[in-house]
C-alpha atoms as a PDB file:
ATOM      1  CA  UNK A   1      -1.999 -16.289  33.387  1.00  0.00           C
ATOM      2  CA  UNK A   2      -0.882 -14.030  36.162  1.00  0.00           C
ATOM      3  CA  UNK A   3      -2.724 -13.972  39.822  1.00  0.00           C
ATOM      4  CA  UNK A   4      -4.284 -11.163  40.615  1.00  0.00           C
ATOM      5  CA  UNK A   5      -1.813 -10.387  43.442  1.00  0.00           C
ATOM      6  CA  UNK A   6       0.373 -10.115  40.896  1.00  0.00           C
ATOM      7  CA  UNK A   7      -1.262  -7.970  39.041  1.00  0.00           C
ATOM      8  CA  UNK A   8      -1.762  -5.322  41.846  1.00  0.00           C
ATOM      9  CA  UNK A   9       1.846  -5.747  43.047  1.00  0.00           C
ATOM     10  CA  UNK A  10       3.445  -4.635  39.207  1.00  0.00           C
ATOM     11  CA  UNK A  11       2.477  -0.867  39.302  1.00  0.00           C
ATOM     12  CA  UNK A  12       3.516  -0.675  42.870  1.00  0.00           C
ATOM     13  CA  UNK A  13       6.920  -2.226  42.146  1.00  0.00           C
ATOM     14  CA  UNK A  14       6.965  -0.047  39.164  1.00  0.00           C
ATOM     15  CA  UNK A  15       6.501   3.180  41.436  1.00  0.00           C
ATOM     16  CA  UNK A  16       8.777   2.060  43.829  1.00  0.00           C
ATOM     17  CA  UNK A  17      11.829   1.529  41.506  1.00  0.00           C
ATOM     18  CA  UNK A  18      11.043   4.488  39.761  1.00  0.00           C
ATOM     19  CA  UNK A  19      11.718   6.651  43.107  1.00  0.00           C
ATOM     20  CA  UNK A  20      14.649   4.418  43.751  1.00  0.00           C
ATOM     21  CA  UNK A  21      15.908   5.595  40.711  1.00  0.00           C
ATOM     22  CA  UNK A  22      14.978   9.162  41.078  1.00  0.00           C
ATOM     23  CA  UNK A  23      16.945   9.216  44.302  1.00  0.00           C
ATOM     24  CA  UNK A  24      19.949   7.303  43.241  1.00  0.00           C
ATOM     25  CA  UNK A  25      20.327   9.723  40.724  1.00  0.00           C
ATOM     26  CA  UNK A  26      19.826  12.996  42.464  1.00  0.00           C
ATOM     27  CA  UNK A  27      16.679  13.484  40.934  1.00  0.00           C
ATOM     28  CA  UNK A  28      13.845  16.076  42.068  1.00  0.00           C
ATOM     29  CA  UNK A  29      10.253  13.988  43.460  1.00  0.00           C
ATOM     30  CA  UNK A  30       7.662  15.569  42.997  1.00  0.00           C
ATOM     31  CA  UNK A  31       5.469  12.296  44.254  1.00  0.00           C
ATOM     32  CA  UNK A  32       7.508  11.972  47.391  1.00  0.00           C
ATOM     33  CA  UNK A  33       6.410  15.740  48.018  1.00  0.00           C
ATOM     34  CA  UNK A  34       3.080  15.053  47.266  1.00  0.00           C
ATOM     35  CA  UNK A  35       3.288  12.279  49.819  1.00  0.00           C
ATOM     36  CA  UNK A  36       4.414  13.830  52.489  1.00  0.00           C
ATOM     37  CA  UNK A  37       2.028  16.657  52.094  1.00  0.00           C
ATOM     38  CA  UNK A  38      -0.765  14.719  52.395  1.00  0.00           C
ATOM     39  CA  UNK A  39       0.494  12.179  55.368  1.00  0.00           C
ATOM     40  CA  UNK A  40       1.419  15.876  57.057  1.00  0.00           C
ATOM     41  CA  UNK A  41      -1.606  17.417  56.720  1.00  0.00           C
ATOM     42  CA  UNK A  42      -0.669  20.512  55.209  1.00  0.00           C
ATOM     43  CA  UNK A  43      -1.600  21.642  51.800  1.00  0.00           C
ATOM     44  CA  UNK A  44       0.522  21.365  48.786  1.00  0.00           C
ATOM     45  CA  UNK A  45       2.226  24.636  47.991  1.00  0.00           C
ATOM     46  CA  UNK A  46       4.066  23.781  44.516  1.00  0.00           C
ATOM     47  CA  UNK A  47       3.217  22.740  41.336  1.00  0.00           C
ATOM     48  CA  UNK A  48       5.351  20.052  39.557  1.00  0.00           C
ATOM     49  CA  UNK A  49       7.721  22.847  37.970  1.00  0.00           C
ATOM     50  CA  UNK A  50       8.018  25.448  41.231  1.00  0.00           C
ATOM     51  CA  UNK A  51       9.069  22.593  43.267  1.00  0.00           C
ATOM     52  CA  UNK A  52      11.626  21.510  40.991  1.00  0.00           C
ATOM     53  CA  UNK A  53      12.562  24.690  40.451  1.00  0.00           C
ATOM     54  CA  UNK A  54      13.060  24.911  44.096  1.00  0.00           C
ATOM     55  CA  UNK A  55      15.288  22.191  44.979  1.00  0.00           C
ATOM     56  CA  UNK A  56      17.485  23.003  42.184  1.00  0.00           C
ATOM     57  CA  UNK A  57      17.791  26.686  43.631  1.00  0.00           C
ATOM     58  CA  UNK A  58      18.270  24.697  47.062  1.00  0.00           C
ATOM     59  CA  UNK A  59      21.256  22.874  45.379  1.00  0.00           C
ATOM     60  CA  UNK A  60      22.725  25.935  44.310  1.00  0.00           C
ATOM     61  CA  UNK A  61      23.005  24.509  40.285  1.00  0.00           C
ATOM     62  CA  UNK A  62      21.956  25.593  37.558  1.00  0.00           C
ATOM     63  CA  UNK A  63      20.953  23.197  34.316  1.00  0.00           C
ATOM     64  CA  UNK A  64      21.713  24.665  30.764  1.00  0.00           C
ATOM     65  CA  UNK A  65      20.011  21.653  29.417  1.00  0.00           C
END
């Protein structure tokens, strides 16, 4: 039976490799932004899509698919 440390710690490890992962692979975070926003202490000024939409536009690419 796992501890209950342990239990706490999965979705935490979880998060944090899925953000590794997003950033590896070039990915857009929408979490990170959200993040930052609040630890800033300005509002958030994107939803999910604009902000994606955004850093692609900020890459200069533009996805077919």
């Amino acid at each position: 039976m796992p501890r209950e440390t342990e239990t706490r710690r999965t979705p935490r490890l979880l998060t944090r490799l899925a953000r590794a992962a997003r950033q590896v692979i070039g990915a857009p975070d929408y979490e990170a932004y959200l993040d930052h926003c609040r630890r800033a202490g300005h509002p958030v000024r994107l939803t999910r899509s604009a902000y994606i939409a955004e850093i692609l536009e900020r890459r200069g690419t533009s996805r077919c698919c």
